[in-house]
PDB file of N, CA and C in Angstrom:
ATOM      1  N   UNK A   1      -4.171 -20.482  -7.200  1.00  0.00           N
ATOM      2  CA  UNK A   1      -5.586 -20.287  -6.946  1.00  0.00           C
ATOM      3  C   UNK A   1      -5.813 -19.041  -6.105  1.00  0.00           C
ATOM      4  N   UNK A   2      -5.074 -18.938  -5.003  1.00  0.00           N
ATOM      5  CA  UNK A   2      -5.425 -18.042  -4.051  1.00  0.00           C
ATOM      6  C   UNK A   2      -5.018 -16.271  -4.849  1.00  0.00           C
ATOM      7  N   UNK A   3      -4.030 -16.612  -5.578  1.00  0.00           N
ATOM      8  CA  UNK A   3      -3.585 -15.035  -6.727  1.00  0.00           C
ATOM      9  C   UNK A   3      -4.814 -14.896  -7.597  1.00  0.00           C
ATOM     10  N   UNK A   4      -5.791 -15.781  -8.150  1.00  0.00           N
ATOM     11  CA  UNK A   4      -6.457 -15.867  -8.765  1.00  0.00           C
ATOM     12  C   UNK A   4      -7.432 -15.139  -8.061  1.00  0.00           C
ATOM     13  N   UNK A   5      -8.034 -15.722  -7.279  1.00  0.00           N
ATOM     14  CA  UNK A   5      -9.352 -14.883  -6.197  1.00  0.00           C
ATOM     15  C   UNK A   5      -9.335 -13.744  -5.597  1.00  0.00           C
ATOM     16  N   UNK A   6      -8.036 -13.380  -5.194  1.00  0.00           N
ATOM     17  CA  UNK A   6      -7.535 -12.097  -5.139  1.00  0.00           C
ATOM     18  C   UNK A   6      -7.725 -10.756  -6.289  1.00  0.00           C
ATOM     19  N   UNK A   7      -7.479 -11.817  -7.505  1.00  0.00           N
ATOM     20  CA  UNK A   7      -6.996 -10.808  -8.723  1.00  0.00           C
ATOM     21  C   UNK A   7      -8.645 -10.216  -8.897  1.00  0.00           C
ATOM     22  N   UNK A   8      -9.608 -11.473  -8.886  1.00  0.00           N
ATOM     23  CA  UNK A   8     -10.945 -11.293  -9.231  1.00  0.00           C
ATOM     24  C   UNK A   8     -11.854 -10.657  -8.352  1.00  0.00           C
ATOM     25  N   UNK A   9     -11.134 -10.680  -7.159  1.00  0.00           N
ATOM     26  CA  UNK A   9     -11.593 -10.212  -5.920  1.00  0.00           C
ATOM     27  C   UNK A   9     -11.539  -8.502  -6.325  1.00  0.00           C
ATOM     28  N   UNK A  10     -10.389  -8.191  -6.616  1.00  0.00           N
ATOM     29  CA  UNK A  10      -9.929  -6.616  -7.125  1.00  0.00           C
ATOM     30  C   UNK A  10      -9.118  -6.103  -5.618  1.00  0.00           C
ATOM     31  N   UNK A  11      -8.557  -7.059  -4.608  1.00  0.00           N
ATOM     32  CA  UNK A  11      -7.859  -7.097  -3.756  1.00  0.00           C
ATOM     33  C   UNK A  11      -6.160  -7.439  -4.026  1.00  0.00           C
ATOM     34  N   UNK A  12      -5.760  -6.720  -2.824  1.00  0.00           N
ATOM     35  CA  UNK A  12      -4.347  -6.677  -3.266  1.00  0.00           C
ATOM     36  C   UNK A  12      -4.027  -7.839  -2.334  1.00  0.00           C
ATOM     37  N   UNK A  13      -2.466  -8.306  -2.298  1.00  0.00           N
ATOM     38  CA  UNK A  13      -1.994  -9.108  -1.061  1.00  0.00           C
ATOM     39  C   UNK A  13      -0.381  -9.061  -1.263  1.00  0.00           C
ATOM     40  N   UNK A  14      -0.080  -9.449  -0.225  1.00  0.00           N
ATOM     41  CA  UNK A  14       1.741  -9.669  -0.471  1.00  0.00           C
ATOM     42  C   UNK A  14       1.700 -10.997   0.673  1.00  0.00           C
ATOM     43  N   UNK A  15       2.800 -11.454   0.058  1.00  0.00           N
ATOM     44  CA  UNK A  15       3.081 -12.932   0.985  1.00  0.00           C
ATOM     45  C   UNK A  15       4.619 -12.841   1.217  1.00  0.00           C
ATOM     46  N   UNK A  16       5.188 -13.249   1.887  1.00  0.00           N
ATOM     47  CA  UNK A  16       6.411 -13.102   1.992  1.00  0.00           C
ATOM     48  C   UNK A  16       6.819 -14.507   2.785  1.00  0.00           C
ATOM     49  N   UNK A  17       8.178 -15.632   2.874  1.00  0.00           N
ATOM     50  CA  UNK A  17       9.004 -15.848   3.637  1.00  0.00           C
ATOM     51  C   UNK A  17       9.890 -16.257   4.343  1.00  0.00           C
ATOM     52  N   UNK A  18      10.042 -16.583   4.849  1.00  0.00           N
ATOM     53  CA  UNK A  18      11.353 -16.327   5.863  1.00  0.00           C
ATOM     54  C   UNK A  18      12.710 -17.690   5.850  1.00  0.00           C
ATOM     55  N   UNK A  19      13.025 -17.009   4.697  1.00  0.00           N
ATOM     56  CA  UNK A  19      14.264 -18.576   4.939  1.00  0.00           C
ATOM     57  C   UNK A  19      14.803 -18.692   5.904  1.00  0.00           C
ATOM     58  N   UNK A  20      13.949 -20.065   6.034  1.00  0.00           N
ATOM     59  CA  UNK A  20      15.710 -20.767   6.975  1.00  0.00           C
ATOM     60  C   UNK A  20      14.652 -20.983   8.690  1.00  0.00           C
ATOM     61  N   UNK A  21      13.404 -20.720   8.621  1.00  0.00           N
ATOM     62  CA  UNK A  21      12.892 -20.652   9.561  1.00  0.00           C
ATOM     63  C   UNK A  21      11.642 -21.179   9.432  1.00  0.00           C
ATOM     64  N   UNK A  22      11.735 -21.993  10.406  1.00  0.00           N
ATOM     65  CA  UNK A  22      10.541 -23.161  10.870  1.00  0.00           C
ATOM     66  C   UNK A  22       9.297 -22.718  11.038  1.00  0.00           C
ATOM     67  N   UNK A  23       7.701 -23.456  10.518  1.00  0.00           N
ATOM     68  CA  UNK A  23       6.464 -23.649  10.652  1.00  0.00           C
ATOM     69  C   UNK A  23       6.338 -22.874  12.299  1.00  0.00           C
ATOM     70  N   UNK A  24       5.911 -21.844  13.059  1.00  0.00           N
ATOM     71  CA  UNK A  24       5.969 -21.985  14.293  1.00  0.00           C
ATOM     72  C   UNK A  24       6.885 -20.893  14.767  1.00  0.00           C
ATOM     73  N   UNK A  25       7.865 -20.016  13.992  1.00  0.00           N
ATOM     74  CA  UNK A  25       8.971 -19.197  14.673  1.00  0.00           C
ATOM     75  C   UNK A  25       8.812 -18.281  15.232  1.00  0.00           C
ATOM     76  N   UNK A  26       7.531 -17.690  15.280  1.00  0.00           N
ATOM     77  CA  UNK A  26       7.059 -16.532  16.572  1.00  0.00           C
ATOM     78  C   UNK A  26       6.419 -17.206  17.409  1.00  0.00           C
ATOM     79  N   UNK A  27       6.302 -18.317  18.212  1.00  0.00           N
ATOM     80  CA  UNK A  27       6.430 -18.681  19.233  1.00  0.00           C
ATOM     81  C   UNK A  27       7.688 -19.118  20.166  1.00  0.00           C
ATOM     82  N   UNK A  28       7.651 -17.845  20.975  1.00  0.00           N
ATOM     83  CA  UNK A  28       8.742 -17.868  22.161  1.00  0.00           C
ATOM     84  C   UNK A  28       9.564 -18.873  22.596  1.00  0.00           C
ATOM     85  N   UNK A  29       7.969 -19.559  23.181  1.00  0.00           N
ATOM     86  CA  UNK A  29       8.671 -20.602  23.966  1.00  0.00           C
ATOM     87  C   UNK A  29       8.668 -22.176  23.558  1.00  0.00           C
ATOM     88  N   UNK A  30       9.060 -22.262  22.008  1.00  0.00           N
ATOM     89  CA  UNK A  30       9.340 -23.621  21.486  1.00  0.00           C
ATOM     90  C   UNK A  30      10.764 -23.578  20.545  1.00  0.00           C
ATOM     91  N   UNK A  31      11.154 -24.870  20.173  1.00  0.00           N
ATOM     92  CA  UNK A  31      12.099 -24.796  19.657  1.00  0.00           C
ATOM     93  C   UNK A  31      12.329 -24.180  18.404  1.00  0.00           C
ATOM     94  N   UNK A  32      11.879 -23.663  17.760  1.00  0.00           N
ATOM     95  CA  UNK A  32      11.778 -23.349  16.601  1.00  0.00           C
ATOM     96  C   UNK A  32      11.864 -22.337  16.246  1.00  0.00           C
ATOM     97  N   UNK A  33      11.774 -21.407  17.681  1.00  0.00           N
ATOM     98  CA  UNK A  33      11.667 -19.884  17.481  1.00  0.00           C
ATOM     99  C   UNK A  33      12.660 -19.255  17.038  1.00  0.00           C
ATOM    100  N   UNK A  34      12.785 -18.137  15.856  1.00  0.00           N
ATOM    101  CA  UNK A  34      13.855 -17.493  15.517  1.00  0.00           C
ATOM    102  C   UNK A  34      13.719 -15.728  15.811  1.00  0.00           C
ATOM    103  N   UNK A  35      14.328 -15.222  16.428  1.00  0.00           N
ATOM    104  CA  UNK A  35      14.020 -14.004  17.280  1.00  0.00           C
ATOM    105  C   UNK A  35      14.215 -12.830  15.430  1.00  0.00           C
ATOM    106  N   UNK A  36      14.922 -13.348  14.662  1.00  0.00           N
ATOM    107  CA  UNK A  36      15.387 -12.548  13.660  1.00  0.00           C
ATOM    108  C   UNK A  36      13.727 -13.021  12.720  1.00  0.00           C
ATOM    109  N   UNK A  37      13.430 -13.549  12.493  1.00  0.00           N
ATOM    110  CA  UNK A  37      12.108 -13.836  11.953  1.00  0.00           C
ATOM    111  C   UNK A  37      11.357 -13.091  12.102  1.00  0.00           C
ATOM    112  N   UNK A  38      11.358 -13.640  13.660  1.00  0.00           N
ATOM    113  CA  UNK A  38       9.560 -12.714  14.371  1.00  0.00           C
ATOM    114  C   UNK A  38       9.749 -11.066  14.351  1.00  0.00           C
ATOM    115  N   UNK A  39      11.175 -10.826  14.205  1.00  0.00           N
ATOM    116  CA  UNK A  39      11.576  -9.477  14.114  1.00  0.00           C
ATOM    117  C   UNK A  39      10.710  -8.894  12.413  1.00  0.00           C
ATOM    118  N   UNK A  40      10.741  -9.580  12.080  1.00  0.00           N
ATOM    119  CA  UNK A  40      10.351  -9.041  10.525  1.00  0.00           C
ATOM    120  C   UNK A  40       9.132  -9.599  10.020  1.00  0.00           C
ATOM    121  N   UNK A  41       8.472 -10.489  10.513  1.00  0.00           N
ATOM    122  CA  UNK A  41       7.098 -10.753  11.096  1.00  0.00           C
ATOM    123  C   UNK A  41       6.227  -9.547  11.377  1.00  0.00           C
ATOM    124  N   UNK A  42       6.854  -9.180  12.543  1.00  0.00           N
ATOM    125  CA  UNK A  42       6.378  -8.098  13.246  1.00  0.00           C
ATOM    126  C   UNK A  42       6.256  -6.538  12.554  1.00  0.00           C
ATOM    127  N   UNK A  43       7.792  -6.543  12.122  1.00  0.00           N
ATOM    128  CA  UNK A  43       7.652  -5.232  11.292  1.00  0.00           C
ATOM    129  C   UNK A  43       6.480  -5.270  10.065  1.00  0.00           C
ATOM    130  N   UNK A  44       6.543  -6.286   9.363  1.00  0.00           N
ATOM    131  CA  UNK A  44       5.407  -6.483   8.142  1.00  0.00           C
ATOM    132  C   UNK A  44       4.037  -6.309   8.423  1.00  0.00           C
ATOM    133  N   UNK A  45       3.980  -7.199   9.536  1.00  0.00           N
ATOM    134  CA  UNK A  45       2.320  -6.813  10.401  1.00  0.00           C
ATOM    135  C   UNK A  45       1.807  -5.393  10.707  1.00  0.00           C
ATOM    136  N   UNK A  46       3.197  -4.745  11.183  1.00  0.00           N
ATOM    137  CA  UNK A  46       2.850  -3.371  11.694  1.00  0.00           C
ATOM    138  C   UNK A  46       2.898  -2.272  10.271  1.00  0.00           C
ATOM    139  N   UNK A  47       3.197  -2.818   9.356  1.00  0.00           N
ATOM    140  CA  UNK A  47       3.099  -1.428   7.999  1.00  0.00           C
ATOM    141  C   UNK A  47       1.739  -2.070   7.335  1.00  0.00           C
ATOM    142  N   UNK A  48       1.250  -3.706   7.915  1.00  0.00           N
ATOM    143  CA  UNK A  48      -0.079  -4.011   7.216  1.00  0.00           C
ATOM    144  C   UNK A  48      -1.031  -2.752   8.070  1.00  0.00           C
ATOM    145  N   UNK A  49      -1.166  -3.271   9.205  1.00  0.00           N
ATOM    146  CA  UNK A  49      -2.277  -2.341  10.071  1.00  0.00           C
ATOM    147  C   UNK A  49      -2.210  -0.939   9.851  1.00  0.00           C
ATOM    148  N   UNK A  50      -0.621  -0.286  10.044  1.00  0.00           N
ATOM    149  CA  UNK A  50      -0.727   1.351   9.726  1.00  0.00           C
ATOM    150  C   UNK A  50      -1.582   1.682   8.033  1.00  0.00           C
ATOM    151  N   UNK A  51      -1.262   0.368   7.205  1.00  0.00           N
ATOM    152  CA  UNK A  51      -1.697   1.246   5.884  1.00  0.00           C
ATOM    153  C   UNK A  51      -3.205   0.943   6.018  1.00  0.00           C
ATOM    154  N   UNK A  52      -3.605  -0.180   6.385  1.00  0.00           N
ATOM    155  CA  UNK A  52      -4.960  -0.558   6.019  1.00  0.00           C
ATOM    156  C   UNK A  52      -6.078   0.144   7.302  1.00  0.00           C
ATOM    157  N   UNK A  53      -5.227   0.611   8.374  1.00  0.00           N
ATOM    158  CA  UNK A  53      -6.189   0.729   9.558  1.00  0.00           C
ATOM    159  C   UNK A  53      -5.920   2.277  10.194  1.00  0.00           C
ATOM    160  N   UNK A  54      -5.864   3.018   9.166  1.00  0.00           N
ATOM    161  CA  UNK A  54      -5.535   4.457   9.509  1.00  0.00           C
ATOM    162  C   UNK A  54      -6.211   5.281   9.914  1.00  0.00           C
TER     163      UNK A  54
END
């Protein structure tokens, strides 16, 4: 559904993720956190904003 509204929308999207890592893994301070995750979390976030917010 959501590829669908997108497509009709004439919007792009990418989804991506993260095997092996828990609902919750960029939060620090719970169990779940995986520092290699939020690492690539982070990088993805930051090439969203540079392309879309230039």
């Amino acid at each position: 559904m959501s590829r669908h509204l997108h497509t009709a929308a004439g919007t792009t999207f990418r989804t991506g993720i993260n095997a092996g890592a828990d609902h919750g893994f960029t939060q620090s301070d719970t169990d779940v956190y995986d520092a290699a995750a939020d690492a690539r979390h982070w990088t993805a976030l930051t090439d969203l904003f540079t392309r879309v917010l230039r």
